[in-house]
N, C-alpha and C. Protein backbone atom coordinates (compact mmCIF):
# COMPACT_ATOMS: atom_id res chain seq x y z
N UNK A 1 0.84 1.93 -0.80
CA UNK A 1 0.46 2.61 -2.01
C UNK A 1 1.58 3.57 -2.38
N UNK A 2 1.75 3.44 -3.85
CA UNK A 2 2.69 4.70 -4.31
C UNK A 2 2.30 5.19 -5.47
N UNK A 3 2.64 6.25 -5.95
CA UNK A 3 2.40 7.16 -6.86
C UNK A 3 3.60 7.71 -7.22
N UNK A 4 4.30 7.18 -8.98
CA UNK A 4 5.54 7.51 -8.96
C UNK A 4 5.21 8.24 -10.59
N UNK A 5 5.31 9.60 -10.74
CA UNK A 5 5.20 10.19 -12.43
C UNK A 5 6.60 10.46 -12.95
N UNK A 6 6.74 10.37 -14.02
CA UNK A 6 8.03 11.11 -14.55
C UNK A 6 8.21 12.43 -14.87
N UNK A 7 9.21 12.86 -14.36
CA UNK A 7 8.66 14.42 -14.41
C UNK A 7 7.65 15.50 -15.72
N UNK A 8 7.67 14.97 -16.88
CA UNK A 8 7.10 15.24 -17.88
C UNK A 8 5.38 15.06 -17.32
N UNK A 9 4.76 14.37 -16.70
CA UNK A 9 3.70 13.69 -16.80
C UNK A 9 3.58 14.58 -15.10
N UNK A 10 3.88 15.23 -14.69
CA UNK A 10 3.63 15.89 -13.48
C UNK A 10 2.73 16.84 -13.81
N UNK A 11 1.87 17.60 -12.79
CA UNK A 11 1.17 18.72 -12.88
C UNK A 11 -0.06 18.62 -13.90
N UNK A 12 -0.87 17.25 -14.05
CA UNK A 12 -1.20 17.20 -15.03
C UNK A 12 -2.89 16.46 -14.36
N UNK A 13 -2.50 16.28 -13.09
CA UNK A 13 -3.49 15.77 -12.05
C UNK A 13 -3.80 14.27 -12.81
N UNK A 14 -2.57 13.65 -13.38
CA UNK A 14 -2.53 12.04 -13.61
C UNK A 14 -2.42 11.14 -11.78
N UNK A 15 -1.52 11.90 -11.30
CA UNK A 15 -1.40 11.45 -9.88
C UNK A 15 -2.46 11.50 -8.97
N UNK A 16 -3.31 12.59 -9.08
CA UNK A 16 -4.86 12.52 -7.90
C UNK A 16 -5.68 11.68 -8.74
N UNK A 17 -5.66 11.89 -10.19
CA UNK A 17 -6.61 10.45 -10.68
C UNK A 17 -6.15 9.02 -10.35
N UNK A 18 -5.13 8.77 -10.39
CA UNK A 18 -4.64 7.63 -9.55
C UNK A 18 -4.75 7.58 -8.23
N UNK A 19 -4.65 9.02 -7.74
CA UNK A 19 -4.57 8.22 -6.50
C UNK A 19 -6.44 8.07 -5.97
N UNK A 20 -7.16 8.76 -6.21
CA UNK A 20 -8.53 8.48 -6.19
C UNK A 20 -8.72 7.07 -6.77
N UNK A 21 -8.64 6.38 -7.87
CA UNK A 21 -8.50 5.07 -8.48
C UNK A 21 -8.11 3.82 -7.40
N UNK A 22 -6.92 4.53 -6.60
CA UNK A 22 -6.73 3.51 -5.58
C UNK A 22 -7.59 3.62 -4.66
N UNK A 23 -7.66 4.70 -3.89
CA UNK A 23 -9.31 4.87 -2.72
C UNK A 23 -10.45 4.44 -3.08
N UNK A 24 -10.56 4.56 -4.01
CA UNK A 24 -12.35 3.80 -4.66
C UNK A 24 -12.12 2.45 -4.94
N UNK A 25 -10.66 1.54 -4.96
CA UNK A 25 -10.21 0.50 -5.09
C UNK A 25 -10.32 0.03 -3.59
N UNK A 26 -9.48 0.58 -2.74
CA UNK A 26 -9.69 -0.11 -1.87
C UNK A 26 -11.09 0.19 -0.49
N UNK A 27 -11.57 1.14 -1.13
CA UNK A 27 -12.64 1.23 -0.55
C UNK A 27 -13.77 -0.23 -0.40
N UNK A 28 -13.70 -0.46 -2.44
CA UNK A 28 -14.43 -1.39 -2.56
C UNK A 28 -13.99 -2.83 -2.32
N UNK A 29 -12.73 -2.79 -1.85
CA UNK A 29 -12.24 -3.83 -0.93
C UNK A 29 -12.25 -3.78 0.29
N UNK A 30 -12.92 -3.11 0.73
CA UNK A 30 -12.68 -2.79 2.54
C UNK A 30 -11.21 -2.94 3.08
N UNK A 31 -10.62 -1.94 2.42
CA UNK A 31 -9.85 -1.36 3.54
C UNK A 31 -9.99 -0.58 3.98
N UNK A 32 -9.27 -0.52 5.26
CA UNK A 32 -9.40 0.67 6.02
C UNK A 32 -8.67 2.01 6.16
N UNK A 33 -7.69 1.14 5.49
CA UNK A 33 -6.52 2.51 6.22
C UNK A 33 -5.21 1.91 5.07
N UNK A 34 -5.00 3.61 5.04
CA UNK A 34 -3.70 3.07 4.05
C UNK A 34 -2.57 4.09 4.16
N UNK A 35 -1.22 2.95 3.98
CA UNK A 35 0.05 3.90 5.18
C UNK A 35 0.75 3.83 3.31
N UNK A 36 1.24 5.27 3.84
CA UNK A 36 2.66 5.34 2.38
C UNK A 36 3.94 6.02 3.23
N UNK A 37 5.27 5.93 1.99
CA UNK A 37 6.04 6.44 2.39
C UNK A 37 6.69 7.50 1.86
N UNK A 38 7.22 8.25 2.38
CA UNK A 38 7.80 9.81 1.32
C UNK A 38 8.71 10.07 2.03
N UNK A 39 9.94 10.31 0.97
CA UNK A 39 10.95 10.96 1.48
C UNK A 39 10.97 12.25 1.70
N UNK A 40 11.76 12.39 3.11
CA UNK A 40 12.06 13.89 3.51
C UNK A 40 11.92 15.07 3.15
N UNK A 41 12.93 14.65 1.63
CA UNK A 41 13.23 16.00 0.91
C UNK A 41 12.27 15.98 -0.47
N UNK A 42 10.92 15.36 -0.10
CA UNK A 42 10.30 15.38 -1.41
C UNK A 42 8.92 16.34 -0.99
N UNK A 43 9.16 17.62 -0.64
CA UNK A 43 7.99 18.39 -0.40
C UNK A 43 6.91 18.07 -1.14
N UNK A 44 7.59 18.10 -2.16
CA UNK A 44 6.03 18.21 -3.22
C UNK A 44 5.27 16.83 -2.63
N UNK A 45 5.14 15.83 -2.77
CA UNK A 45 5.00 14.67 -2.26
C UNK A 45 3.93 14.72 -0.81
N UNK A 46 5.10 14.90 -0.08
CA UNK A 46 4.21 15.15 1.51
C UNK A 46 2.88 16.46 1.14
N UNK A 47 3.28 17.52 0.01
CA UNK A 47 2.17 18.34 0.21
C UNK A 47 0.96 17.95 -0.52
N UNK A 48 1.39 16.80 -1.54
CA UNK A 48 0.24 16.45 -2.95
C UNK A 48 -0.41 15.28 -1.81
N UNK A 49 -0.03 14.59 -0.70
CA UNK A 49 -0.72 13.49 -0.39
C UNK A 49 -1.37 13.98 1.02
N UNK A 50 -0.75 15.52 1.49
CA UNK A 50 -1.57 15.76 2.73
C UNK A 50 -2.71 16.55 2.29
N UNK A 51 -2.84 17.18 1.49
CA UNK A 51 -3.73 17.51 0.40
C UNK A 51 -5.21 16.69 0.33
N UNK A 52 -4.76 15.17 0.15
CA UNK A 52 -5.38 14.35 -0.26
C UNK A 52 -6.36 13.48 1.35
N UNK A 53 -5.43 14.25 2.95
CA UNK A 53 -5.55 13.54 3.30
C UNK A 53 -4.87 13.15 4.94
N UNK A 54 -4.19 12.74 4.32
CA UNK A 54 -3.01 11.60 4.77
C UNK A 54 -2.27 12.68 6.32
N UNK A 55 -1.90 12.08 6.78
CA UNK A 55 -1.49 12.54 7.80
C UNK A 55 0.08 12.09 8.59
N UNK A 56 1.01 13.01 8.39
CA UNK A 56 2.37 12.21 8.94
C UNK A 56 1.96 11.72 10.39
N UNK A 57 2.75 10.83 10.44
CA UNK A 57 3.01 9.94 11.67
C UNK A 57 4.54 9.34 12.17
N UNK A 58 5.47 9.59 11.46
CA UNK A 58 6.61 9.32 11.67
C UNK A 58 7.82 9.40 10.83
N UNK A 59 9.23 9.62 11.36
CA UNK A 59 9.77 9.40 10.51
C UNK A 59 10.75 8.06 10.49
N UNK A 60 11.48 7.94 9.81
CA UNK A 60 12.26 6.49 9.45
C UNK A 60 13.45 7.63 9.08
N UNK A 61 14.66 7.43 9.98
CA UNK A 61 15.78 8.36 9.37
C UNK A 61 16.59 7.05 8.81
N UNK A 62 17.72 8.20 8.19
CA UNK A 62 18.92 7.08 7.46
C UNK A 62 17.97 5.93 6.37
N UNK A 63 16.65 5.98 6.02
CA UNK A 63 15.59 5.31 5.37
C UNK A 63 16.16 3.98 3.97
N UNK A 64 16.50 5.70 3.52
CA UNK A 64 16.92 5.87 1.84
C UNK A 64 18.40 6.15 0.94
N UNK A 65 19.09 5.40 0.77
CA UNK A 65 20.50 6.17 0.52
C UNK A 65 20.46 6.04 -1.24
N UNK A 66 20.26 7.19 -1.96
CA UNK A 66 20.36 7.29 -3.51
C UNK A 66 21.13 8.35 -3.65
N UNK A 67 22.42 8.06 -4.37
CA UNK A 67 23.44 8.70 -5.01
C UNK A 67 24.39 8.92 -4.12
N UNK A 68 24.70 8.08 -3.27
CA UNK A 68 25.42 8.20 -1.57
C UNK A 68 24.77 9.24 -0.15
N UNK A 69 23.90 9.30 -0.77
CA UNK A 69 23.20 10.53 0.31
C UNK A 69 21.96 9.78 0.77
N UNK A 70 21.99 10.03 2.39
CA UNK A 70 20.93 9.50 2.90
C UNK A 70 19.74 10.13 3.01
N UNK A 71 18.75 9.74 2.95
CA UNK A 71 17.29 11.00 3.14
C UNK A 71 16.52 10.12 3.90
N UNK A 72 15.96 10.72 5.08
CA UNK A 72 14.65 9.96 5.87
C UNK A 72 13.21 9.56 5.16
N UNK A 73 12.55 9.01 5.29
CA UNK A 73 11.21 8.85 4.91
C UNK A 73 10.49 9.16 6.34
N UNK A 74 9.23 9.65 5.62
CA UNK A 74 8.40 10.46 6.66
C UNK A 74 7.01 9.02 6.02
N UNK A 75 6.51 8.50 7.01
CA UNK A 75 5.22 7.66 7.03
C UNK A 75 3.99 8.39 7.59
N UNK A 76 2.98 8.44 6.41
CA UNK A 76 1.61 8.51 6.41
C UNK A 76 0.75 7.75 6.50
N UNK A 77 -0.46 7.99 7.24
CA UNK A 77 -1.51 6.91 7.42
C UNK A 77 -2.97 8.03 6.65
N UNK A 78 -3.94 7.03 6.48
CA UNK A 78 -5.22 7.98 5.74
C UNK A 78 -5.97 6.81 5.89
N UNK A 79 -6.97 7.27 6.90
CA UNK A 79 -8.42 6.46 7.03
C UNK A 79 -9.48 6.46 6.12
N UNK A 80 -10.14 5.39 5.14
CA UNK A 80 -10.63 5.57 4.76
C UNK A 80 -12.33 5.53 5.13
């Protein structure tokens, strides 16, 4: 699962309505559990989905390389 806004469309709680949209989605699909990924340096991110939940479990270094710079991703899991 991901949740990607443009910065204009932030702060606007479009992202927890989505992301609720997906939990009641896959609820009613029986899943169980659902893993995402977030980069390192994206606080906001790790704090809008632990918020929600979610719980780190690892990281993935060297992950991501955008604009020549590498950033880790940190992996979440959330039981539903």
């Amino acid at each position: 699962m991901g949740t990607f806004l443009l910065p204009m469309w932030r702060k606007k709680k479009i992202g927890s309505k989505l992301t609720e949209y997906s939990f009641n989605f896959a609820r009613k699909h029986n899943y169980e559990k659902i893993v995402i990924y977030v980069r390192a340096s994206n606080a906001g991110a790790i704090a809008f989905y632990s918020n929600f939940g979610f719980i780190q479990k690892g990281i993935l270094t060297h992950q991501v390389k955008i604009d020549n710079q590498y950033d880790d991703e940190i992996f979440m899991e959330f039981f539903l």
